[in-house]
N, C-alpha and C. Protein backbone atom coordinates (compact mmCIF):
# COMPACT_ATOMS: atom_id res chain seq x y z
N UNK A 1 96.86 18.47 -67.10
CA UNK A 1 97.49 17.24 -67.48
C UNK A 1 98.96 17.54 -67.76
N UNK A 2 99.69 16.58 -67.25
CA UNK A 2 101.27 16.98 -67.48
C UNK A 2 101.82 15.87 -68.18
N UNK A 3 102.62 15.46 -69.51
CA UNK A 3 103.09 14.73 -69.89
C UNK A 3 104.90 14.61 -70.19
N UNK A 4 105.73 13.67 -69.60
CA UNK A 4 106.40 13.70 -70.09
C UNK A 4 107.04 12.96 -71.20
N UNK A 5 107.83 14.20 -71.55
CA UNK A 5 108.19 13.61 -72.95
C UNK A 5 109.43 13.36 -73.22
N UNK A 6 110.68 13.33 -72.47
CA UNK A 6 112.31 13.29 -72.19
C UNK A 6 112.27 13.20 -70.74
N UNK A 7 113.11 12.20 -70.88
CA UNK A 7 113.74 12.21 -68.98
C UNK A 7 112.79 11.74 -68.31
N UNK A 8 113.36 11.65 -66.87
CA UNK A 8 112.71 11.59 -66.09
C UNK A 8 112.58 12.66 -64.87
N UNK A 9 111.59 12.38 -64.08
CA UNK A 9 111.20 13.47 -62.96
C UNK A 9 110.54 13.18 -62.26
N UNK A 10 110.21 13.69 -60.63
CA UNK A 10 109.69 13.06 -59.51
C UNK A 10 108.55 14.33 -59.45
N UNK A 11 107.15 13.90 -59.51
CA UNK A 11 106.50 15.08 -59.54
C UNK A 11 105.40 15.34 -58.04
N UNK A 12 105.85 16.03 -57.65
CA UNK A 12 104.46 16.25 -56.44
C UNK A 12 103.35 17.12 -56.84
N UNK A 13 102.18 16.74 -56.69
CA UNK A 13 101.20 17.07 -57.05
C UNK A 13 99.75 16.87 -55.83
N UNK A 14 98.82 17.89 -55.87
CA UNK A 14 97.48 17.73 -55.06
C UNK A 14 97.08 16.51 -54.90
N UNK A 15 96.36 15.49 -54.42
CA UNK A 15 96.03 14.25 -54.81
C UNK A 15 94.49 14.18 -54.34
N UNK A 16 94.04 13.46 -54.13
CA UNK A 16 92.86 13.35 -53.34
C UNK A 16 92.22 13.97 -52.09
N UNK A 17 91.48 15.09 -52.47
CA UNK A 17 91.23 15.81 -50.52
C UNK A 17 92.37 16.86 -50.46
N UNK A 18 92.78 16.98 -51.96
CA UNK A 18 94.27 17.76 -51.40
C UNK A 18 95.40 17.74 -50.68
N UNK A 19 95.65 16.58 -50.26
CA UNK A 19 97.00 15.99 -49.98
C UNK A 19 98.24 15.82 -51.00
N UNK A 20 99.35 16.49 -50.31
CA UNK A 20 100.15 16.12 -51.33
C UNK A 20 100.62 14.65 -51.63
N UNK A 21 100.70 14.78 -53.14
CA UNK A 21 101.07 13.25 -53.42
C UNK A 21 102.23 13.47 -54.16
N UNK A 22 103.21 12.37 -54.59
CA UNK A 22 104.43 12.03 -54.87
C UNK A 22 104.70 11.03 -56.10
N UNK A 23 105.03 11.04 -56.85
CA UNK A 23 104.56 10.27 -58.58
C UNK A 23 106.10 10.23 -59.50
N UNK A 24 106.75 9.00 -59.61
CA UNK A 24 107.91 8.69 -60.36
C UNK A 24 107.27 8.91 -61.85
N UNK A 25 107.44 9.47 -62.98
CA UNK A 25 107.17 9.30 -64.24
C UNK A 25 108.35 9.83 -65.33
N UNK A 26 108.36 8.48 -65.67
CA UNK A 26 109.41 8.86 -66.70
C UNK A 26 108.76 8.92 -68.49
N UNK A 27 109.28 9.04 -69.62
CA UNK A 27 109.16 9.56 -70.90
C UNK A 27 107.55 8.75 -71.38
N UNK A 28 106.39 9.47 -71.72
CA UNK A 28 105.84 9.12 -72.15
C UNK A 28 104.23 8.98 -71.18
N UNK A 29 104.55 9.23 -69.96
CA UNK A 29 103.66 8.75 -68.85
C UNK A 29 103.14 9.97 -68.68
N UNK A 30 101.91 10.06 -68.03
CA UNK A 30 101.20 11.43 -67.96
C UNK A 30 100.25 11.16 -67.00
N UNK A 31 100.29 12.47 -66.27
CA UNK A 31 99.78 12.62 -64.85
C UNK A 31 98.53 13.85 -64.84
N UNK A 32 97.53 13.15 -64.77
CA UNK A 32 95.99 14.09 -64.39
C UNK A 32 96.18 14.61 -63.36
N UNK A 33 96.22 16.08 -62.78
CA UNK A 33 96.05 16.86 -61.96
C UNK A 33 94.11 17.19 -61.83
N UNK A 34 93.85 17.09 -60.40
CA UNK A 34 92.08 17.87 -60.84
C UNK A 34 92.36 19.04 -60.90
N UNK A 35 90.77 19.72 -61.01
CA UNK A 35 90.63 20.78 -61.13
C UNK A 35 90.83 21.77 -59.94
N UNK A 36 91.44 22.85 -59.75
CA UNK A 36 91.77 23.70 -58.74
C UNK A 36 93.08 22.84 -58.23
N UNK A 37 93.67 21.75 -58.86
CA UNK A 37 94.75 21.13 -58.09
C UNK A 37 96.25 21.36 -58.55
N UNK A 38 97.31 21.25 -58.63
CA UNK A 38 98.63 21.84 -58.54
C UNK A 38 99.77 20.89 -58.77
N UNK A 39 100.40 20.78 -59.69
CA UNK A 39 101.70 20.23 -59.57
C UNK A 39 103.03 20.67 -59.64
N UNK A 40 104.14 20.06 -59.37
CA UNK A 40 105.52 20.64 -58.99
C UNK A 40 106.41 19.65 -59.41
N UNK A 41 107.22 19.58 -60.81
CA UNK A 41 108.39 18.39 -61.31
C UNK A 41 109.55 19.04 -60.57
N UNK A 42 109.93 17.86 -60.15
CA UNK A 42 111.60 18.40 -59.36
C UNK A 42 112.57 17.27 -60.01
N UNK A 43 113.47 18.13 -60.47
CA UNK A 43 113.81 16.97 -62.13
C UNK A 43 115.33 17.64 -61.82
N UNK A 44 116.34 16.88 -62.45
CA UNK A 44 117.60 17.51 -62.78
C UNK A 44 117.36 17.79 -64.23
N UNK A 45 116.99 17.01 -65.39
CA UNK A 45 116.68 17.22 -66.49
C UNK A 45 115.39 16.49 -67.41
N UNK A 46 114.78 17.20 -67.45
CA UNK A 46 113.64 16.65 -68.67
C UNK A 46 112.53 17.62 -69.51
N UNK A 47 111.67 16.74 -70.47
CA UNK A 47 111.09 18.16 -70.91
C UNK A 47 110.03 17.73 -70.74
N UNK A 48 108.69 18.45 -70.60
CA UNK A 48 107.32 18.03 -70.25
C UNK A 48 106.32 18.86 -71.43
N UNK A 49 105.13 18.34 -71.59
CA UNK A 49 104.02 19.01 -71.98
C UNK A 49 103.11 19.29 -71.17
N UNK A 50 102.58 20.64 -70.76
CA UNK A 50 101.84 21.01 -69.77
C UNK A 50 100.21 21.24 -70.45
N UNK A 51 99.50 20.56 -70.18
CA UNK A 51 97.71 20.89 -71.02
C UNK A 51 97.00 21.02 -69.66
N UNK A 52 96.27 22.16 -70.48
CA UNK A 52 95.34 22.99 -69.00
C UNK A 52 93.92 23.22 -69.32
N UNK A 53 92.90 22.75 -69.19
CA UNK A 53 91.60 23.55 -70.20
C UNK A 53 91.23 23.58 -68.72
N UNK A 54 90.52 24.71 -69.24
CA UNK A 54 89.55 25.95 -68.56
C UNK A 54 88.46 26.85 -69.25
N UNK A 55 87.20 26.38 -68.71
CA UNK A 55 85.91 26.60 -69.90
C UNK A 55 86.16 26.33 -70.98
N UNK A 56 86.03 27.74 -71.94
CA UNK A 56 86.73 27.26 -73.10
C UNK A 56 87.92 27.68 -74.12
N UNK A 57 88.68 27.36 -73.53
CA UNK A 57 90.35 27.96 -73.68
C UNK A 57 91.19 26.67 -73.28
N UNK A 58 92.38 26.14 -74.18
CA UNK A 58 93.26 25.68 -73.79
C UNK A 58 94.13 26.41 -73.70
N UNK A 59 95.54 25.64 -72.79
CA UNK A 59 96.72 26.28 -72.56
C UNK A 59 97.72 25.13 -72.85
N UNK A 60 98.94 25.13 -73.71
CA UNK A 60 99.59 24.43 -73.64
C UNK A 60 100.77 24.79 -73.56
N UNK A 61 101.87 23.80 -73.11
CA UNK A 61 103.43 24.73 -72.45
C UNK A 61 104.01 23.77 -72.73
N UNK A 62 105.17 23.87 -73.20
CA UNK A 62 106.27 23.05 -73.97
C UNK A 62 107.52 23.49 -72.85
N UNK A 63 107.99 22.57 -72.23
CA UNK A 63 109.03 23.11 -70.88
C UNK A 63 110.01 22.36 -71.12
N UNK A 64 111.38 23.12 -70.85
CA UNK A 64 112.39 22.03 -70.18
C UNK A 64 113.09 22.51 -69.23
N UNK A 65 113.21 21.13 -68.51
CA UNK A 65 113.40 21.34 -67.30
C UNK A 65 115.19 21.32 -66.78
N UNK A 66 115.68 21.89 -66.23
CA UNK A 66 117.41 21.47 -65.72
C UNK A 66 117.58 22.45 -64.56
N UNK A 67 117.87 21.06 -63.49
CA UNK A 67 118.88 21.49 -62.45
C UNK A 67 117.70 22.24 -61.38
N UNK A 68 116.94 21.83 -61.80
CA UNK A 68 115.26 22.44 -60.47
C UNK A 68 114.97 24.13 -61.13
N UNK A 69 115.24 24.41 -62.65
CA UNK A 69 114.96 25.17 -63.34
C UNK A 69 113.89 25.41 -64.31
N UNK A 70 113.00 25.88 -64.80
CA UNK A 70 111.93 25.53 -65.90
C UNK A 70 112.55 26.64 -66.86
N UNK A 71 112.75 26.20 -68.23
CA UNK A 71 113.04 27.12 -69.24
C UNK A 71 111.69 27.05 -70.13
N UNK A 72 111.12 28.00 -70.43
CA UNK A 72 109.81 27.46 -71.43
C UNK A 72 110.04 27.18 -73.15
N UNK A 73 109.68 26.49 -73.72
CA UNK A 73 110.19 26.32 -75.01
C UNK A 73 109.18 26.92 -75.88
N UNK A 74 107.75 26.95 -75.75
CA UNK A 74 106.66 27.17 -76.49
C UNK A 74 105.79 27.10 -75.67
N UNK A 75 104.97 28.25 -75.77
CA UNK A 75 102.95 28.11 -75.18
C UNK A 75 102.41 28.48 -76.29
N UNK A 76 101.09 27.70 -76.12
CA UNK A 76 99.92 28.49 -76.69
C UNK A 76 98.63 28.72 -75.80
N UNK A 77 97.89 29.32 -76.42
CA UNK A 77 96.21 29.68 -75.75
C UNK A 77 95.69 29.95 -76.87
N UNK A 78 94.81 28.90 -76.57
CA UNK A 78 93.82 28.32 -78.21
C UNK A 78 91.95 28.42 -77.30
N UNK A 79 91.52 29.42 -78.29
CA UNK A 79 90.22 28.95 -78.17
C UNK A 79 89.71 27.79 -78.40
N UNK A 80 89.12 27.37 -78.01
CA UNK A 80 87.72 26.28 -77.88
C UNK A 80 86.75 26.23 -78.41
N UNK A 81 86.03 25.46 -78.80
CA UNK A 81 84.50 25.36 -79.48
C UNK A 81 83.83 25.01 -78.02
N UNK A 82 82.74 25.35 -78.01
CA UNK A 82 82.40 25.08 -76.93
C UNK A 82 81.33 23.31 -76.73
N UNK A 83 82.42 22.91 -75.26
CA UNK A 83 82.31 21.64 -75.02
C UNK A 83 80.67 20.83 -74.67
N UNK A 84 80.13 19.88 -75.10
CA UNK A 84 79.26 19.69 -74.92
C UNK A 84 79.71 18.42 -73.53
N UNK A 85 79.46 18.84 -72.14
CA UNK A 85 80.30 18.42 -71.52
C UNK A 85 78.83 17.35 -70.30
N UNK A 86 79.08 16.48 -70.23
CA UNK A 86 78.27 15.87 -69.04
C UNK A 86 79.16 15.26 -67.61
N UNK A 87 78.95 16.15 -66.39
CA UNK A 87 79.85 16.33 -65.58
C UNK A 87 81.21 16.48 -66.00
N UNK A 88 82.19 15.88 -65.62
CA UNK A 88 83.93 16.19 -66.05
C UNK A 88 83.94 15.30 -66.77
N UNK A 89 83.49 14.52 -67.89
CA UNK A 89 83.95 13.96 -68.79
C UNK A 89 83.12 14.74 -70.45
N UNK A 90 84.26 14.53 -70.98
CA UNK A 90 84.34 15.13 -72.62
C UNK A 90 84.21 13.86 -73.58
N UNK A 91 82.71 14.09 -74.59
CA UNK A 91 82.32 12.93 -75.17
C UNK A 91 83.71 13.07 -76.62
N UNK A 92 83.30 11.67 -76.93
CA UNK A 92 84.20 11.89 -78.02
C UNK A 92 84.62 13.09 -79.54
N UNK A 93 83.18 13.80 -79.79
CA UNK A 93 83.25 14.70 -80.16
C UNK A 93 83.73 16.14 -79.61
N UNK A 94 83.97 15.90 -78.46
CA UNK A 94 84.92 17.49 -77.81
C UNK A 94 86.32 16.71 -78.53
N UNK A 95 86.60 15.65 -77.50
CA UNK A 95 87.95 15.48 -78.44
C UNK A 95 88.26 15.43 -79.64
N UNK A 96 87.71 15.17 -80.52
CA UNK A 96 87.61 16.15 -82.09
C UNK A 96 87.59 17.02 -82.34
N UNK A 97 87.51 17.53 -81.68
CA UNK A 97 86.92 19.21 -82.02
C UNK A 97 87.85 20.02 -81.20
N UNK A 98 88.74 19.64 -80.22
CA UNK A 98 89.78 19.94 -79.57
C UNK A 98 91.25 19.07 -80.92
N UNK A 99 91.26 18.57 -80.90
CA UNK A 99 92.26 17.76 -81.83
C UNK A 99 92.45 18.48 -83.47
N UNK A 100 90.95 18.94 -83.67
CA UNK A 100 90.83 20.13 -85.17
C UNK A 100 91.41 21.49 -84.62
N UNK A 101 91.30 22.06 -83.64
CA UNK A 101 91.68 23.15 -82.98
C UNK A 101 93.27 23.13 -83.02
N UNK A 102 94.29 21.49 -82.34
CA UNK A 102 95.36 21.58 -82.44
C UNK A 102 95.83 22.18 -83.18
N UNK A 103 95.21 21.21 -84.78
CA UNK A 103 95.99 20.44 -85.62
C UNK A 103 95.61 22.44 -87.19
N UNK A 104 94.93 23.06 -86.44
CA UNK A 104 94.75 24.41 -87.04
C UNK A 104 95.46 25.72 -86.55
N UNK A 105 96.00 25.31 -85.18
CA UNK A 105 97.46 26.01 -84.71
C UNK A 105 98.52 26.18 -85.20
């Protein structure tokens, strides 16, 4: 999941079947990537939040972006409780339990 949070940026990303796709998002808007799928901000300036889960591990990346540059501002890699998960969706108690995990970082 990629969110931005300053600026704007033109992001290409995997889309459906793996085609590349093409996505205007400016401050506040946030773009689902699937799984095994890929994105690329081509920005003169902005800053993004990058969230990645994988089993059970998050990744999060605090970026800013200038001039088709990525400077990183902050990551983390936070264990997980483990998700009680039915296909790709997370019942409301993962997101609790991911949100206690943040908010104990």
């Amino acid at each position: 999941m990629e969110m931005v949070t300053e600026g704007e940026l033109e992001m290409l990303f995997s889309g459906q079947g793996g085609q590349r796709e093409s996505k205007r998002l400016g401050a506040g808007d946030v773009l689902f990537v699937a799984s095994n799928g890929w994105n690329l901000p081509l920005v003169e300036k902005a800053n993004t939040l990058s969230i990645c889960f994988r089993e059970n591990r998050l990744w999060l990346s605090y970026n800013h972006w200038q001039d088709g540059r990525c400077i990183s501002l902050a990551r983390w890699d936070l264990a997980m409780p483990e998700a009680e998960r039915s296909g790709e969706a997370y019942s409301q108690t993962d997101v609790e339990q991911v949100m206690t995990v943040l908010a104990s970082a």
